[in-house]
N, C-alpha and C. Protein backbone atom coordinates (compact mmCIF):
# COMPACT_ATOMS: atom_id res chain seq x y z
N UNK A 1 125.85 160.73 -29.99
CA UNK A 1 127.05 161.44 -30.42
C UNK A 1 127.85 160.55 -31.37
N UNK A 2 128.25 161.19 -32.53
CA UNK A 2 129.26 160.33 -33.52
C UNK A 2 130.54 160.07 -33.12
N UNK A 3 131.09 159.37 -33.34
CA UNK A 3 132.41 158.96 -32.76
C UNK A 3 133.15 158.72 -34.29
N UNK A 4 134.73 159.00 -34.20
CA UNK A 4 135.36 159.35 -35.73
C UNK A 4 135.92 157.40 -35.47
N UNK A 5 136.19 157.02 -36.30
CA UNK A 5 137.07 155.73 -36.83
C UNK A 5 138.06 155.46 -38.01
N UNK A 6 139.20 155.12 -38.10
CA UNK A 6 139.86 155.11 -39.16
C UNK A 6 139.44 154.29 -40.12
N UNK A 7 139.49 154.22 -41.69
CA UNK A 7 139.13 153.31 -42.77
C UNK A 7 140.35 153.26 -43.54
N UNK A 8 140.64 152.05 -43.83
CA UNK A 8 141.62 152.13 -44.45
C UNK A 8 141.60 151.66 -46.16
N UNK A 9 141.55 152.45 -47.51
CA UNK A 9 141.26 152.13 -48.41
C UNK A 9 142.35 150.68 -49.47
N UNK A 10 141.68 149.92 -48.68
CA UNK A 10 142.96 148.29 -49.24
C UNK A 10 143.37 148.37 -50.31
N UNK A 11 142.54 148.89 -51.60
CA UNK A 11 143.53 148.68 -52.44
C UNK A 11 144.19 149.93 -52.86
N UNK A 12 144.41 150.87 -52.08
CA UNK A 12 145.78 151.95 -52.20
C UNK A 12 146.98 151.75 -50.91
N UNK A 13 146.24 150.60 -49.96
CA UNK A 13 147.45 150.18 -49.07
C UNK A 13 148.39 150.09 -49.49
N UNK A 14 150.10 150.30 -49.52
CA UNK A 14 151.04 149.66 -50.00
C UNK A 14 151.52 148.51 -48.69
N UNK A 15 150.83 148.64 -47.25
CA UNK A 15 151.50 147.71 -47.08
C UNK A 15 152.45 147.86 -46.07
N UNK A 16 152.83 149.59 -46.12
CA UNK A 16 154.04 149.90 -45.47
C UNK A 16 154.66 149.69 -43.80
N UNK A 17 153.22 149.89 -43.15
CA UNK A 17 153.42 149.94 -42.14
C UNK A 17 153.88 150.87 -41.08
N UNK A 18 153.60 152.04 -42.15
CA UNK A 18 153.94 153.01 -41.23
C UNK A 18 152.28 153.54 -39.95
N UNK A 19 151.48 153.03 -40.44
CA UNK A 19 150.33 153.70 -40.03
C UNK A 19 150.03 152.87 -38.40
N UNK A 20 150.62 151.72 -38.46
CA UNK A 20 150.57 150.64 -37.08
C UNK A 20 151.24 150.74 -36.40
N UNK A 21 152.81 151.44 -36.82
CA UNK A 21 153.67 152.22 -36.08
C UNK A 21 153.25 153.59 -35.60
N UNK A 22 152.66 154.02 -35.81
CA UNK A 22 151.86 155.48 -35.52
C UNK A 22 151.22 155.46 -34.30
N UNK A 23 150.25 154.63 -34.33
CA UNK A 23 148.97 154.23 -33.63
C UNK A 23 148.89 154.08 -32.38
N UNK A 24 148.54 154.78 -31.19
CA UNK A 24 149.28 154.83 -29.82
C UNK A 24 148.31 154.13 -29.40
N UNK A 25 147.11 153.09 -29.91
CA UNK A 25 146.35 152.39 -29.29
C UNK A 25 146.48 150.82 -29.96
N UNK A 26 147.49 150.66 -30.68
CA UNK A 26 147.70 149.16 -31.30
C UNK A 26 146.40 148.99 -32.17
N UNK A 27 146.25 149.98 -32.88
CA UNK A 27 144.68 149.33 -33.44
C UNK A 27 144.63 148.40 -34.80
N UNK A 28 145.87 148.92 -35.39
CA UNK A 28 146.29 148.71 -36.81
C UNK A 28 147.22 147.69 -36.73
N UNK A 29 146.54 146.68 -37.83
CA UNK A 29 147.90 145.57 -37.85
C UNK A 29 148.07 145.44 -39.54
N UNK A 30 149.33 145.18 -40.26
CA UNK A 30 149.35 144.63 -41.41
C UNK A 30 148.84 143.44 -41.93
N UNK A 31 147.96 143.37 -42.38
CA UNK A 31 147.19 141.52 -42.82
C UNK A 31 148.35 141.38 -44.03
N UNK A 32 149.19 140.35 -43.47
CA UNK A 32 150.10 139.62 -44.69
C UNK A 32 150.55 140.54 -45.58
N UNK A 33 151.15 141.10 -45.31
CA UNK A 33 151.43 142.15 -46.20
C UNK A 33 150.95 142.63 -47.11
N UNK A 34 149.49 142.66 -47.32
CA UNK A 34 148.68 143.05 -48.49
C UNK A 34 148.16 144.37 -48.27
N UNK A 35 147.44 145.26 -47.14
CA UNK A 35 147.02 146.20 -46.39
C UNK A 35 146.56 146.13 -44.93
N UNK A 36 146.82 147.68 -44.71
CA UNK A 36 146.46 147.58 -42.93
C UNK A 36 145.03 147.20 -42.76
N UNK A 37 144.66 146.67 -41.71
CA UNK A 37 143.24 146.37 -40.84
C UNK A 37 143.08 147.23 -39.61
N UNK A 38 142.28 147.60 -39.67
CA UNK A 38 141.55 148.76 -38.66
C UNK A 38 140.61 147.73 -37.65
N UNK A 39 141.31 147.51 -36.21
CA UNK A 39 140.72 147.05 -35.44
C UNK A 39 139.67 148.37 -34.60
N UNK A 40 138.53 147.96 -35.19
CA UNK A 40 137.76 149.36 -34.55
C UNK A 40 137.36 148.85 -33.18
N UNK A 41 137.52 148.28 -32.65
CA UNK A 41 136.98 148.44 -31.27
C UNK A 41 138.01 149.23 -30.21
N UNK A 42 139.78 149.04 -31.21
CA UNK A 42 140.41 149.92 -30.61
C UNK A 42 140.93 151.11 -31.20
N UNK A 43 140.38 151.35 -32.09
CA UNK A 43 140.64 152.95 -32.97
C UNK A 43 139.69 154.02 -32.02
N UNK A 44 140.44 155.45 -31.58
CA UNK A 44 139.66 155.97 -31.09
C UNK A 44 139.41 157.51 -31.99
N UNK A 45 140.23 157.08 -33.31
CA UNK A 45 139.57 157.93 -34.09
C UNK A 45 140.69 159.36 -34.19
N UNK A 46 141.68 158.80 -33.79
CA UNK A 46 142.89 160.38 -33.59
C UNK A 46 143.28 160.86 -34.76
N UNK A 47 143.84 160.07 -35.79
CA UNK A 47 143.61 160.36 -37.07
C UNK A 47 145.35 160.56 -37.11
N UNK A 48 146.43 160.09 -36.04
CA UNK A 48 147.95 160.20 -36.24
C UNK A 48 147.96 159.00 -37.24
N UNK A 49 147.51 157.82 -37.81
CA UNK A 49 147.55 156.82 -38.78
C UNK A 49 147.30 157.66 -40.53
N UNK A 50 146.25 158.18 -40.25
CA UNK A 50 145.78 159.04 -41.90
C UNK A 50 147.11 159.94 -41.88
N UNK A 51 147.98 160.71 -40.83
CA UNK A 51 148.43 161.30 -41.10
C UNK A 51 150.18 161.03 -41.32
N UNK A 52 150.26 159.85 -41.23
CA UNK A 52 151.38 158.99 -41.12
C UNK A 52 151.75 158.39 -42.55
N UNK A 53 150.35 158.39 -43.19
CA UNK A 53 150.26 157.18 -44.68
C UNK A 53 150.80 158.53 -45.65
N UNK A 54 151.86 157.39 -46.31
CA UNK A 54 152.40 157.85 -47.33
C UNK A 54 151.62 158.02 -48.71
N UNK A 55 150.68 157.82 -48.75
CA UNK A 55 150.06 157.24 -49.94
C UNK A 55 148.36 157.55 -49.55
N UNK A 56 148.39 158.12 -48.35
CA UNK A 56 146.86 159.49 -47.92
C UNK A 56 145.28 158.00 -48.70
N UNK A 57 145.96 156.62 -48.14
CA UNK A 57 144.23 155.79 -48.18
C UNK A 57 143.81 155.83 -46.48
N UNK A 58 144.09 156.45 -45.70
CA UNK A 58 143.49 156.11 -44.63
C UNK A 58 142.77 157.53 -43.81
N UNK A 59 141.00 157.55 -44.01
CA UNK A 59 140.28 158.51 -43.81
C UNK A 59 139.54 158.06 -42.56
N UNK A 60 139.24 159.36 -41.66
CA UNK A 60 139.04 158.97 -40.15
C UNK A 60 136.90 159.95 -41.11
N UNK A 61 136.63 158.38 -40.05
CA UNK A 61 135.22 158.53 -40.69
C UNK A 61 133.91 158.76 -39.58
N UNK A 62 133.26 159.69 -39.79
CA UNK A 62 132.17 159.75 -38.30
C UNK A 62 131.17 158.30 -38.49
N UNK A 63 131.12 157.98 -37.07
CA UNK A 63 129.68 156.80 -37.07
C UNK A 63 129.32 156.95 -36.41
N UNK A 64 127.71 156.37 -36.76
CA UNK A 64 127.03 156.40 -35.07
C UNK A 64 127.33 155.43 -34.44
């Protein structure tokens, strides 16, 4: 069964931080203020982060 994961496209990050504030599993952290990082072992794929970004780089992606 595929399981969804967030991706976050770095260079349309601004950075903001709204998407780590979203995230009811802490998955997302800001790296230095450059773009978010998608800790996938704790993304469970809800997709409240893609829908949080101001700026629509963060796509919830199927994997095996």
């Amino acid at each position: 069964m595929a399981k969804r994961k967030a991706s976050v496209d770095a260079g349309r990050c601004v950075a903001c931080g709204e998407c780590m504030n979203e995230c009811p599993r802490s998955a997302i952290r800001v790296k230095k203020g450059i773009a978010a990082v998608v800790d996938t072992e704790l993304c469970v794929g809800c997709a409240l982060c893609a829908g949080s970004c101001p700026v629509g780089c963060i796509e919830i992606m199927e994997v095996v």
